[in-house]
C-alpha atoms as a PDB file:
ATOM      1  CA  UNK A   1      60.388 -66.570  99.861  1.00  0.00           C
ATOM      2  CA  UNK A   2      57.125 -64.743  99.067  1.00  0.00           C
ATOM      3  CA  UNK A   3      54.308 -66.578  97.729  1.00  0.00           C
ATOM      4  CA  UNK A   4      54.243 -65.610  94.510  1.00  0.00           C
ATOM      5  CA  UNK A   5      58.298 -66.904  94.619  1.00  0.00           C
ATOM      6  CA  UNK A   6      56.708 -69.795  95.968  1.00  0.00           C
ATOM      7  CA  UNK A   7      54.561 -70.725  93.718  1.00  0.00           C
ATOM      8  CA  UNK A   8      57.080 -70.511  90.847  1.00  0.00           C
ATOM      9  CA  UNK A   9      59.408 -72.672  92.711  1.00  0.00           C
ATOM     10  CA  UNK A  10      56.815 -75.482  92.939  1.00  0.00           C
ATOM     11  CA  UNK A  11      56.021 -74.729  88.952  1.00  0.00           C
ATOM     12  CA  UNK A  12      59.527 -75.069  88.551  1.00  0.00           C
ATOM     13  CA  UNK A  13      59.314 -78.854  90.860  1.00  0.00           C
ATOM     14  CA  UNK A  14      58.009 -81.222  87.839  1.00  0.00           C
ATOM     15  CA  UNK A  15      56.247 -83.959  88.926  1.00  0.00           C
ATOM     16  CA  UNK A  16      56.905 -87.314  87.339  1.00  0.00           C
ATOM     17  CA  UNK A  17      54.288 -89.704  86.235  1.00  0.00           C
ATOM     18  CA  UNK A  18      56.261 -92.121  84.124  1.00  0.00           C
ATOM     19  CA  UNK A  19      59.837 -92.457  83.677  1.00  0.00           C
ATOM     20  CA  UNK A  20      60.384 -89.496  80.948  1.00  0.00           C
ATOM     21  CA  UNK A  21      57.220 -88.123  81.646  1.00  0.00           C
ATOM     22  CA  UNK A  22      56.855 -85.404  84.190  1.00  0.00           C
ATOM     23  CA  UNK A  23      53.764 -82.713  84.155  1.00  0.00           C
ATOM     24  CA  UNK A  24      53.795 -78.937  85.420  1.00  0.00           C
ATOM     25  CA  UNK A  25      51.038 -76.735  86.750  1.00  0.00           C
ATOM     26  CA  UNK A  26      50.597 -73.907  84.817  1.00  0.00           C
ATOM     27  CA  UNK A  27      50.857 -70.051  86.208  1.00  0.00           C
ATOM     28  CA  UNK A  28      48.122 -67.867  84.838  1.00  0.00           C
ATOM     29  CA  UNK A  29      49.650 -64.046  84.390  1.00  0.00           C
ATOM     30  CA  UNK A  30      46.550 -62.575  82.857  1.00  0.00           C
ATOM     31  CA  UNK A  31      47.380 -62.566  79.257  1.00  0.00           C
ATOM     32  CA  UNK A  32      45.884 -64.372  76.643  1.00  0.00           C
ATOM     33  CA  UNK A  33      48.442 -66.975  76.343  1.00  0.00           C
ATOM     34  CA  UNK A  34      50.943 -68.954  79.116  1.00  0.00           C
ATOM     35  CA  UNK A  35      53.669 -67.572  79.375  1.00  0.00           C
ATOM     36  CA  UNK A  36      56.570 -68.683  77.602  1.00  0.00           C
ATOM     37  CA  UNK A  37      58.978 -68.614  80.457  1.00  0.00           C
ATOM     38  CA  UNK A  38      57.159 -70.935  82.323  1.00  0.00           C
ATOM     39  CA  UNK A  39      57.616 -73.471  79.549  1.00  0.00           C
ATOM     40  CA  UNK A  40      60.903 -72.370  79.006  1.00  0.00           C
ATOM     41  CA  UNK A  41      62.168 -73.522  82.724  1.00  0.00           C
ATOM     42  CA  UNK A  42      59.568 -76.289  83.271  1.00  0.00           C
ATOM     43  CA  UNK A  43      60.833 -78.217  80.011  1.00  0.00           C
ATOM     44  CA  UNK A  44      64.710 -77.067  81.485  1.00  0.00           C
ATOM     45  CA  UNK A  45      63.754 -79.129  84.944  1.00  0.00           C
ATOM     46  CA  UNK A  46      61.980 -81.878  83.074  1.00  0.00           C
ATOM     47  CA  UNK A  47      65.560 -82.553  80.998  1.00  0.00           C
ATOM     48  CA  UNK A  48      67.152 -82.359  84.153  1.00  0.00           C
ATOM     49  CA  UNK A  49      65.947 -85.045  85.805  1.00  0.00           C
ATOM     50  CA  UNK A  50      66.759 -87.052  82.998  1.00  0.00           C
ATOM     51  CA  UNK A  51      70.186 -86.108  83.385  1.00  0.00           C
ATOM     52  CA  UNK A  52      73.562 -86.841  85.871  1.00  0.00           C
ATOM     53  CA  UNK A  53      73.645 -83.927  88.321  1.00  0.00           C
ATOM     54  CA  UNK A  54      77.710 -83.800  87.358  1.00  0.00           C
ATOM     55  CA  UNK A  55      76.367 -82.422  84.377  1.00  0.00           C
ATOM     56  CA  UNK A  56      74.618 -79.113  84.463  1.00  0.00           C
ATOM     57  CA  UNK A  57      72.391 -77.182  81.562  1.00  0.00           C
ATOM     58  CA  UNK A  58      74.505 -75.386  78.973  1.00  0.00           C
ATOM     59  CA  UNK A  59      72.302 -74.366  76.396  1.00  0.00           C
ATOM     60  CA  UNK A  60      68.595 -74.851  75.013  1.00  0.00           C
ATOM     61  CA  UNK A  61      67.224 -73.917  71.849  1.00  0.00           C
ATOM     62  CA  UNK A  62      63.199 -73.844  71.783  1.00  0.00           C
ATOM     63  CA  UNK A  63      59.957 -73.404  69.143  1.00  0.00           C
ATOM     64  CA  UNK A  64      57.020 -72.055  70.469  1.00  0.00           C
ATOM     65  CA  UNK A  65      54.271 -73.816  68.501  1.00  0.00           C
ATOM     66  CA  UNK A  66      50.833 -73.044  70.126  1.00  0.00           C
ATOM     67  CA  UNK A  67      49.439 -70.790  72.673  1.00  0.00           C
ATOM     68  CA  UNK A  68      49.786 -72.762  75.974  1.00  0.00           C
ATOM     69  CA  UNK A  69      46.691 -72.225  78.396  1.00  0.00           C
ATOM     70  CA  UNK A  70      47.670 -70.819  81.576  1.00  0.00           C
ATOM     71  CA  UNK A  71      44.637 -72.633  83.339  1.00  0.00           C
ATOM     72  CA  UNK A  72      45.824 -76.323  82.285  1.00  0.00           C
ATOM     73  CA  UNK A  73      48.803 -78.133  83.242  1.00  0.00           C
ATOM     74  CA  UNK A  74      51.384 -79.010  80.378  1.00  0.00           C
ATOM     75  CA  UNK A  75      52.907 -82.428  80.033  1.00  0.00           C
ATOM     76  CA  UNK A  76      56.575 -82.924  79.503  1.00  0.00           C
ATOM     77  CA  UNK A  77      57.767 -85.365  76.926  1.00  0.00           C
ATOM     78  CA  UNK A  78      61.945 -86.134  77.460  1.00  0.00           C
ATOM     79  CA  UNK A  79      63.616 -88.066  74.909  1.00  0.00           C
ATOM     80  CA  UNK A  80      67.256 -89.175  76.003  1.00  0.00           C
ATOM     81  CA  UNK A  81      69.123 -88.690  72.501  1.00  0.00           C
ATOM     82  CA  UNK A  82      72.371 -89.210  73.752  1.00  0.00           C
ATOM     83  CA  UNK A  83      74.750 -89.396  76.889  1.00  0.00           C
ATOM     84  CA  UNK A  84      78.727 -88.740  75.560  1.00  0.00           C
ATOM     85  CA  UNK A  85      81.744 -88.582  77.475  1.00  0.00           C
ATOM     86  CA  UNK A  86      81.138 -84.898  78.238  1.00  0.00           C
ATOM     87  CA  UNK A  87      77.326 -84.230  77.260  1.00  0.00           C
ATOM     88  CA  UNK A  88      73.941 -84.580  77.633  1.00  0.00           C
ATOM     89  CA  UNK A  89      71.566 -84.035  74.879  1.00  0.00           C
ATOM     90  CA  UNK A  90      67.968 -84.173  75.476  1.00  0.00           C
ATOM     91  CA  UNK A  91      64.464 -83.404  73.320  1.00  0.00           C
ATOM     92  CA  UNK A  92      61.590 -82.230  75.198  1.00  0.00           C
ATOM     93  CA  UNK A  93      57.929 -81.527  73.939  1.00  0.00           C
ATOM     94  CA  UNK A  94      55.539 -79.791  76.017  1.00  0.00           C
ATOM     95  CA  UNK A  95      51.842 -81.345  75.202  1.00  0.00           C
ATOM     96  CA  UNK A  96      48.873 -79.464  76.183  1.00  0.00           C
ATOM     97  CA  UNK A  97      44.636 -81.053  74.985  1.00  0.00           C
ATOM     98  CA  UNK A  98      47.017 -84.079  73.090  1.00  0.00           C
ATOM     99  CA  UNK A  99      48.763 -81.449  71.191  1.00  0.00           C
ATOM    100  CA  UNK A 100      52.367 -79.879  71.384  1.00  0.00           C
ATOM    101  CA  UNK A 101      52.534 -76.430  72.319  1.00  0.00           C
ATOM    102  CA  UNK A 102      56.883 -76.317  72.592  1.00  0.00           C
ATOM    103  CA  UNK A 103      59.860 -78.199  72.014  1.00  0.00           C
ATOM    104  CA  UNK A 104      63.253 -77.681  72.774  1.00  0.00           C
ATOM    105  CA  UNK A 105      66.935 -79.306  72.617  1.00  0.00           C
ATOM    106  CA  UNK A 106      68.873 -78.769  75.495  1.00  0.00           C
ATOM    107  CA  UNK A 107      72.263 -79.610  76.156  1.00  0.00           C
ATOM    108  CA  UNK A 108      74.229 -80.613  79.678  1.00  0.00           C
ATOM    109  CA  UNK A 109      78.272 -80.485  80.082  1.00  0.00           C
ATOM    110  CA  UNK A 110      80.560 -81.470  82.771  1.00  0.00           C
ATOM    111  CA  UNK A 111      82.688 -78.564  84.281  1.00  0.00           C
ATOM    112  CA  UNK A 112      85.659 -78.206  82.463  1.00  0.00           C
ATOM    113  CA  UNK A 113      88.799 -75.527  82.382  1.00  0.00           C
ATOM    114  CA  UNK A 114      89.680 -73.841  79.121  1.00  0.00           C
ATOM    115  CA  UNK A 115      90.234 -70.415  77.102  1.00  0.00           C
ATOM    116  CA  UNK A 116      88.437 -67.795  78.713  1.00  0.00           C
ATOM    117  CA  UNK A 117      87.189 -64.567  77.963  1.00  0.00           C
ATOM    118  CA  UNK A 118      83.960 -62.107  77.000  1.00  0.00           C
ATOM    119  CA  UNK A 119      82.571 -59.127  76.384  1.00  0.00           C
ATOM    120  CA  UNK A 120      82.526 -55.859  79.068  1.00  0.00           C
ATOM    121  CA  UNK A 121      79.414 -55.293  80.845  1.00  0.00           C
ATOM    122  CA  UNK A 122      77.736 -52.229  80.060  1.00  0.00           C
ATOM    123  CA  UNK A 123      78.056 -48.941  82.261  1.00  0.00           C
ATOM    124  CA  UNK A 124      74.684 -48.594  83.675  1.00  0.00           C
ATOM    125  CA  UNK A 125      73.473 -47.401  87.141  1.00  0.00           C
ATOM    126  CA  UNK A 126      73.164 -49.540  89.826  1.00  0.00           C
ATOM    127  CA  UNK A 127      69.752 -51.166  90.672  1.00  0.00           C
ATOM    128  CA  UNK A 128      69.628 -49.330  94.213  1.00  0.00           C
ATOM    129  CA  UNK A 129      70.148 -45.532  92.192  1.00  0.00           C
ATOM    130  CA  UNK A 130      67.020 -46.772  89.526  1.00  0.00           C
ATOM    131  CA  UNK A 131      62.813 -46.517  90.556  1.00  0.00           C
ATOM    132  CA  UNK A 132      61.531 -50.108  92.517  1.00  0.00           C
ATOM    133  CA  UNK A 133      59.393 -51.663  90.550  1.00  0.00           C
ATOM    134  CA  UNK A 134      56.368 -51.573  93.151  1.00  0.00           C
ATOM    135  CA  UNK A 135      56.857 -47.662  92.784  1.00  0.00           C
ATOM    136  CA  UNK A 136      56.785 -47.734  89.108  1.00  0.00           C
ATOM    137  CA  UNK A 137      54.121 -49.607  88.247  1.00  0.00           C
ATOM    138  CA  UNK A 138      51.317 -48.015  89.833  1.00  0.00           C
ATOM    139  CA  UNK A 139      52.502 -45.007  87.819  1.00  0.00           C
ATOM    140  CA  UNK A 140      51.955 -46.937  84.634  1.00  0.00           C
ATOM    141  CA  UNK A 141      48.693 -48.136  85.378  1.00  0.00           C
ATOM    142  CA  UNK A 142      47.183 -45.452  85.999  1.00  0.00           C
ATOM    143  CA  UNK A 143      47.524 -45.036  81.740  1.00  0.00           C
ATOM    144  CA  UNK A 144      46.418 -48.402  80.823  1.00  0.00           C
ATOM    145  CA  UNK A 145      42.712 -50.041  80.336  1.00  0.00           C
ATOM    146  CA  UNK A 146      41.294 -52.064  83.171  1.00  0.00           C
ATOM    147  CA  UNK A 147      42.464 -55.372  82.216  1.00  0.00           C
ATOM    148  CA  UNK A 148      45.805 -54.398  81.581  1.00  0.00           C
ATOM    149  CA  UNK A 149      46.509 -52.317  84.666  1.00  0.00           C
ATOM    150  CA  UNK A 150      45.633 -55.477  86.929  1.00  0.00           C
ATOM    151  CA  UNK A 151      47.883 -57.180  84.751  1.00  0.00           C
ATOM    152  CA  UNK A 152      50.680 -54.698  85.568  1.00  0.00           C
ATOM    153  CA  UNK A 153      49.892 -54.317  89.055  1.00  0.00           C
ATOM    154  CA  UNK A 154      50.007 -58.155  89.924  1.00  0.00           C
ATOM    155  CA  UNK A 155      52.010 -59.830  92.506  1.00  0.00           C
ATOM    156  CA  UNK A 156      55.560 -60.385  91.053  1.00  0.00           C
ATOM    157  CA  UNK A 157      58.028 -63.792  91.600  1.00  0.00           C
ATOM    158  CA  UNK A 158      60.981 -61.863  89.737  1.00  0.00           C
ATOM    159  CA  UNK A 159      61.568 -57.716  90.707  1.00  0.00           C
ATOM    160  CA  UNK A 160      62.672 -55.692  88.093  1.00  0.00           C
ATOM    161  CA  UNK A 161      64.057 -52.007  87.791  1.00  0.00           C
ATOM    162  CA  UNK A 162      64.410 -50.915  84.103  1.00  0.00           C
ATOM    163  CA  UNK A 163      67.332 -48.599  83.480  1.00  0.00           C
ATOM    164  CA  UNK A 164      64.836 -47.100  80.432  1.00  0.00           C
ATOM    165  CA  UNK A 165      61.731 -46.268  81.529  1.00  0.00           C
ATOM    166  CA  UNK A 166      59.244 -46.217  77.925  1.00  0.00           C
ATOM    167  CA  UNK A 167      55.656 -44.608  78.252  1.00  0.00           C
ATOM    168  CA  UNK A 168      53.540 -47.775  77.928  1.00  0.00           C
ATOM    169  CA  UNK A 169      50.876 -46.395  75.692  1.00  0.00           C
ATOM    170  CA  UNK A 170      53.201 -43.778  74.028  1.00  0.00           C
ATOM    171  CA  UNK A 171      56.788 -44.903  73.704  1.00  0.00           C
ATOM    172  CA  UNK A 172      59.367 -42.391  72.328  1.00  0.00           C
ATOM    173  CA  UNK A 173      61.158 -43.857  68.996  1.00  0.00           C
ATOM    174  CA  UNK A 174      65.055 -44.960  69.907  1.00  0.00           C
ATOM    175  CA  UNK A 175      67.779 -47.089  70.057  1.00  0.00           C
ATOM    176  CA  UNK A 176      66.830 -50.885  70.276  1.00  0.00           C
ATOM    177  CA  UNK A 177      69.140 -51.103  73.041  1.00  0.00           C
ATOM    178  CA  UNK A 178      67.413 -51.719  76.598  1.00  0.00           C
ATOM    179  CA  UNK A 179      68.896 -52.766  80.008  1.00  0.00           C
ATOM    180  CA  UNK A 180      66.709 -54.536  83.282  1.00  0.00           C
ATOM    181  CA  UNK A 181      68.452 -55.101  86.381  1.00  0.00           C
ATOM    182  CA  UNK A 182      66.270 -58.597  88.041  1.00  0.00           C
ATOM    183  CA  UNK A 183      66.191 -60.744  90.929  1.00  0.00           C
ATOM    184  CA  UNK A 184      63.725 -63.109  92.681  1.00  0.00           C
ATOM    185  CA  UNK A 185      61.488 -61.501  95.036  1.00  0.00           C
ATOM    186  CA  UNK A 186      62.893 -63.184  97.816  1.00  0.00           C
ATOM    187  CA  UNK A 187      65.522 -65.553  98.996  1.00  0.00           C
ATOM    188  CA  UNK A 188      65.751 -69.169  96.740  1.00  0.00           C
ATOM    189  CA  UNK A 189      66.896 -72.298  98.083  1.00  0.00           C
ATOM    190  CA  UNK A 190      70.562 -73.269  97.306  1.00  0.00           C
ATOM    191  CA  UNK A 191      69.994 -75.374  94.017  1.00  0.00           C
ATOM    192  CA  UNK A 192      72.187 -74.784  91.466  1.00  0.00           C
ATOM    193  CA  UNK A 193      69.546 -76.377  88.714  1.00  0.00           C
ATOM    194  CA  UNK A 194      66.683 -74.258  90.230  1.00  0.00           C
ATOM    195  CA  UNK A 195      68.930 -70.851  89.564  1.00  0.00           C
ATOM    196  CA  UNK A 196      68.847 -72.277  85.927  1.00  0.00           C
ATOM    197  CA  UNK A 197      65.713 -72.924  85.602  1.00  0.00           C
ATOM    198  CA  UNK A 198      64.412 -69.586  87.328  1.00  0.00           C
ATOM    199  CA  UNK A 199      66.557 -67.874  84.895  1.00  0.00           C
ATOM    200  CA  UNK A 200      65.508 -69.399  81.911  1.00  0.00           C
ATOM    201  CA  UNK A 201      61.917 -68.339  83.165  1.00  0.00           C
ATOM    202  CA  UNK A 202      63.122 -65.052  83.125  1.00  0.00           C
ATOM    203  CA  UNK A 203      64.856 -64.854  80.103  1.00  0.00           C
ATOM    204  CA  UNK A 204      61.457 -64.829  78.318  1.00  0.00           C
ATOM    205  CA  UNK A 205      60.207 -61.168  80.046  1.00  0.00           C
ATOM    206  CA  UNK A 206      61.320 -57.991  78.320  1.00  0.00           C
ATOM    207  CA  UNK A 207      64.151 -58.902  75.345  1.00  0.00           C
ATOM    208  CA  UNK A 208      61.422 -59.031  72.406  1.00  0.00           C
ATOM    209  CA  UNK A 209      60.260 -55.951  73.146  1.00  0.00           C
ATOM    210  CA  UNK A 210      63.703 -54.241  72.393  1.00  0.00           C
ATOM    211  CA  UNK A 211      63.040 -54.663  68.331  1.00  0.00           C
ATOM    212  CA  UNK A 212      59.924 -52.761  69.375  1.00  0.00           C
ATOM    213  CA  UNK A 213      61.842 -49.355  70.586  1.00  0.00           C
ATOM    214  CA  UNK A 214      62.364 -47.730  66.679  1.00  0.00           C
ATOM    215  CA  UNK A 215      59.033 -48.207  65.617  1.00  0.00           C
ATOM    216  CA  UNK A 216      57.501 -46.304  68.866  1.00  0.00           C
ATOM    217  CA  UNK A 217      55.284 -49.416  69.782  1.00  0.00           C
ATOM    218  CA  UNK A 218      54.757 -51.190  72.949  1.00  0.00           C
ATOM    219  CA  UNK A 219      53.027 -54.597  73.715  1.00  0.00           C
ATOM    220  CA  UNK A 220      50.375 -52.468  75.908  1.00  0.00           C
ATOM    221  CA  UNK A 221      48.701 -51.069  72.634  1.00  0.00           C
ATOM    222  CA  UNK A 222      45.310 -52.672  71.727  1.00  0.00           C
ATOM    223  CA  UNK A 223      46.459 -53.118  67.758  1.00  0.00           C
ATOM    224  CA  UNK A 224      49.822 -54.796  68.780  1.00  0.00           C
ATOM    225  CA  UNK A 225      50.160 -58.671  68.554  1.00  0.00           C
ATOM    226  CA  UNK A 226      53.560 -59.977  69.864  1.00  0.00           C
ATOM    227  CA  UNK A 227      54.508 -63.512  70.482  1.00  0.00           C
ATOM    228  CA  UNK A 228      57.732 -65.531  71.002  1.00  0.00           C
ATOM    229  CA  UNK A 229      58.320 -67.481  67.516  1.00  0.00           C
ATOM    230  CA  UNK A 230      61.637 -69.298  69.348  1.00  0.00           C
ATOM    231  CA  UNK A 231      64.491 -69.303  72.404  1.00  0.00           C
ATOM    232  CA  UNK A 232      67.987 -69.586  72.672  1.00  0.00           C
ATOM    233  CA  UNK A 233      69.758 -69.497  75.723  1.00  0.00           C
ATOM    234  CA  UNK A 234      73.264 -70.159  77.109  1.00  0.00           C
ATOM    235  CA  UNK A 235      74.584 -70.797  79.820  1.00  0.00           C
ATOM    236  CA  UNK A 236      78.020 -69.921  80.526  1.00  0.00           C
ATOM    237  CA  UNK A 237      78.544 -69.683  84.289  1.00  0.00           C
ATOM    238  CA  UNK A 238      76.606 -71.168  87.167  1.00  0.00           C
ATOM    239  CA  UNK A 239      74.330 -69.284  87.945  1.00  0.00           C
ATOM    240  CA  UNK A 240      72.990 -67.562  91.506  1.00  0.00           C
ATOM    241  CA  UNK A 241      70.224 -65.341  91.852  1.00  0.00           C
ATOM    242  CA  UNK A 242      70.922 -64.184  95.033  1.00  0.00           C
ATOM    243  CA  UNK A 243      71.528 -61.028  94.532  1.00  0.00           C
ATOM    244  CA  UNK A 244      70.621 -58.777  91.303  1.00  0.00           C
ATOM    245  CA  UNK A 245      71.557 -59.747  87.189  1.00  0.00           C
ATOM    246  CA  UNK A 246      71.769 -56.803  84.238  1.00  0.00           C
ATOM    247  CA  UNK A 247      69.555 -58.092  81.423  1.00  0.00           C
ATOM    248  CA  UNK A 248      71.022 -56.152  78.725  1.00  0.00           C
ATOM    249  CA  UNK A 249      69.476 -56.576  74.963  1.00  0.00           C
ATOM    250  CA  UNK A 250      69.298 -54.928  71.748  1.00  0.00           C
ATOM    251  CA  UNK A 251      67.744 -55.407  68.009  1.00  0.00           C
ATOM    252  CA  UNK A 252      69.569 -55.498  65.120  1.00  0.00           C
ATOM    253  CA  UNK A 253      66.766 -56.787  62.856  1.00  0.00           C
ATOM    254  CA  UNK A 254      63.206 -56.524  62.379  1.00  0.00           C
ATOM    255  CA  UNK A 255      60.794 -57.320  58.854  1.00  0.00           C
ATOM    256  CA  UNK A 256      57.986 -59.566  58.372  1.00  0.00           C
ATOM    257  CA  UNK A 257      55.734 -59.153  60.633  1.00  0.00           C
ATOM    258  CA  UNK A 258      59.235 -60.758  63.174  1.00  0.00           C
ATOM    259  CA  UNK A 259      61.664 -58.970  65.816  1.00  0.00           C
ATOM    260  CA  UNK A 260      65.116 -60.115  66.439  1.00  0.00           C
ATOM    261  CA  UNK A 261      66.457 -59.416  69.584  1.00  0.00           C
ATOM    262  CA  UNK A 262      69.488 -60.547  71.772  1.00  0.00           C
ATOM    263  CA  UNK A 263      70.236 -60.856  75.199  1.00  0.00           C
ATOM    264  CA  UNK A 264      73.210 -60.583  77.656  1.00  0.00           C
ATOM    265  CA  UNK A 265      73.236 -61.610  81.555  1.00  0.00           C
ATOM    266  CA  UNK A 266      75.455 -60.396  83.581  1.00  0.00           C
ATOM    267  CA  UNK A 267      76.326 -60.253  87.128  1.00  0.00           C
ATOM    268  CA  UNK A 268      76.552 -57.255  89.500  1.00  0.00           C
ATOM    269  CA  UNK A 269      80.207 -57.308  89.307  1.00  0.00           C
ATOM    270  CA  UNK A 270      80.677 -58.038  85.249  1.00  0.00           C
ATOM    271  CA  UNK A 271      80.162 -61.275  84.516  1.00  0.00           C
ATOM    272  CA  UNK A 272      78.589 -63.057  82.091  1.00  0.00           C
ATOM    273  CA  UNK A 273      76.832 -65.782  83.103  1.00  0.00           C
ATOM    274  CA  UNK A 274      73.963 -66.122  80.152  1.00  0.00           C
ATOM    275  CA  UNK A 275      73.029 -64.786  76.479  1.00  0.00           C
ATOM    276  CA  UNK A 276      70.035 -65.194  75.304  1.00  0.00           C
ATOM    277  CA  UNK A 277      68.457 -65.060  71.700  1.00  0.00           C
ATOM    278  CA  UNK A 278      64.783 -64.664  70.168  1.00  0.00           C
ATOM    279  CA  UNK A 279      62.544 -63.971  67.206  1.00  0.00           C
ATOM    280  CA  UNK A 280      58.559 -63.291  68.011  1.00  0.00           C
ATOM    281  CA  UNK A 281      56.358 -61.699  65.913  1.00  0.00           C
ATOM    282  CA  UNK A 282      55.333 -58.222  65.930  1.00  0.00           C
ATOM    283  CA  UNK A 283      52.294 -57.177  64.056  1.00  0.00           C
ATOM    284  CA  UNK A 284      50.484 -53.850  64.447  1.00  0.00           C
ATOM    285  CA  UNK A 285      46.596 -54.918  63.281  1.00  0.00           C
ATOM    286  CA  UNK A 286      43.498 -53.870  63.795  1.00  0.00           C
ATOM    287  CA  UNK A 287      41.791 -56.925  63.948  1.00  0.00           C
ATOM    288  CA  UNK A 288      41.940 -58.165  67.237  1.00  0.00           C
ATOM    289  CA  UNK A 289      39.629 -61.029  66.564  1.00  0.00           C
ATOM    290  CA  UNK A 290      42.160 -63.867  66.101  1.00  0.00           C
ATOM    291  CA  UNK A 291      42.036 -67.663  67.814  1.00  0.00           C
ATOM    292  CA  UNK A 292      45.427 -68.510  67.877  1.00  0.00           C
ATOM    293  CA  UNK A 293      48.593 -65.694  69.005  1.00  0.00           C
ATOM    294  CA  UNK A 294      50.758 -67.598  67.140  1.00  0.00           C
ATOM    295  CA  UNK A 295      50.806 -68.259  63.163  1.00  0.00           C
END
């Protein structure tokens, strides 16, 4: 792994200081707020080890509260609602200055066989025909203020290659229908709960800026505020990340002052493994001078 892969592995790696308790550092991106991803997969692993490893994470459904800061750790409160037959169910509450900043339900099944079936992937190109990321970037930065270009230009845990490439300052008005292909940046250790939890981190990048395409606005401009509101995800498959995932989303709904967007996961051969669902705000306002990103 690279260090930056690293790192996110031992965010991921909750430590436990009571029985229910556990407590994650925090991963500071260079954006006003932590990022939601991070609280997203470190309130995954907390459930987890709360949890039979027979059964594995099948969905969790999250509020985002406060804005987290990325220079404290976050506490992880797990309360055991109820062990069935089949599932799990767990509540979690992140807790940052005595505070929460997140909580979540998340819900753990034994395999089982069944009816099967889902929808097509999406034709796109494949990630070796699209522009690498580390090529990319330093093309967009060159557009963007200071701050944002080091933001941009940082050392990445999770590679992307966008099959739309949107001016960052500038976009062109479209579709609300975007596709990323992703992967680690590097090689993870063979944990089926880690993939899970990495990929709930990574759920968080990119989907709520797909209710952003028809109105010709990206997060990069100064009058934009976006924020995740909540988080769905689902997991249908296990999951590996050992080789590259198509993020597809779109946006069927946006009003006030809130995006909609939804999200599909799919393998390199077609399969689905995750969806994904959120609503964030999206304002366009001039005053910047606001303590809190969300409410």
């Amino acid at each position: 792994m690279n260090s930056v892969l690293d790192q996110l592995v031992s965010l991921l790696n909750m430590e436990t200081i009571e029985e229910n308790l556990f407590r994650g550092a925090s991963q500071d991106l260079g954006f006003r707020q932590l990022f939601g991803g991070q609280v997203l997969g470190q309130a995954l692993s907390a459930a987890s080890q709360t949890v039979d490893h027979s059964r594995q994470a099948n969905s969790l459904h999250g509020y985002f509260l406060r804005a987290g800061d990325a220079k404290k750790p976050v506490v992880y409160q797990v309360e055991r609602v109820r062990d069935g037959g089949s599932f799990s169910t767990r509540r979690v509450t992140a807790i940052q200055n005595g505070q929460p900043i997140f909580t979540c339900s998340a819900s753990f099944h034994e395999r089982e066989e069944g009816f099967r079936h889902q929808t097509p992937m999406p034709d796109v190109p494949p990630p070796e025909d699209l522009i690498p990321e580390e090529v990319l970037s330093p093309r967009m930065a060159t557009v963007l203020s200071k701050e944002n270009r080091e933001k941009i230009l940082r050392a990445k845990s999770i590679e992307t290659r966008p099959v739309q490439i949107l001016d960052p300052l500038n976009p062109e008005i479209g579709e609300p229908i975007k596709q990323v292909w992703f992967k680690p940046a590097g090689k993870l250790p063979q944990s089926p709960a880690l993939h899970k939890h990495i990929l709930a981190y990574a759920s968080d990048f990119s989907i709520l800026t797909t209710s952003l395409i028809p109105h010709g606005a990206s997060i990069w401009q100064p009058h934009m505020q976006v924020a995740s509101l909540d988080h769905s995800i689902w997991f249908h498959e296990e999951v590996c990340l050992d080789d590259w995932l198509l993020y597809t989303t779109d946006s069927p709904w946006a009003g006030n002052a809130r995006g909609f967007a939804r999200g599909s996961i799919y393998t390199r051969d077609g399969i689905l493994v995750a969806s994904v669902a959120q609503e964030g705000l999206i304002r366009s306002r001039n005053d910047w001078q606001h303590k809190d990103i969300i409410g």
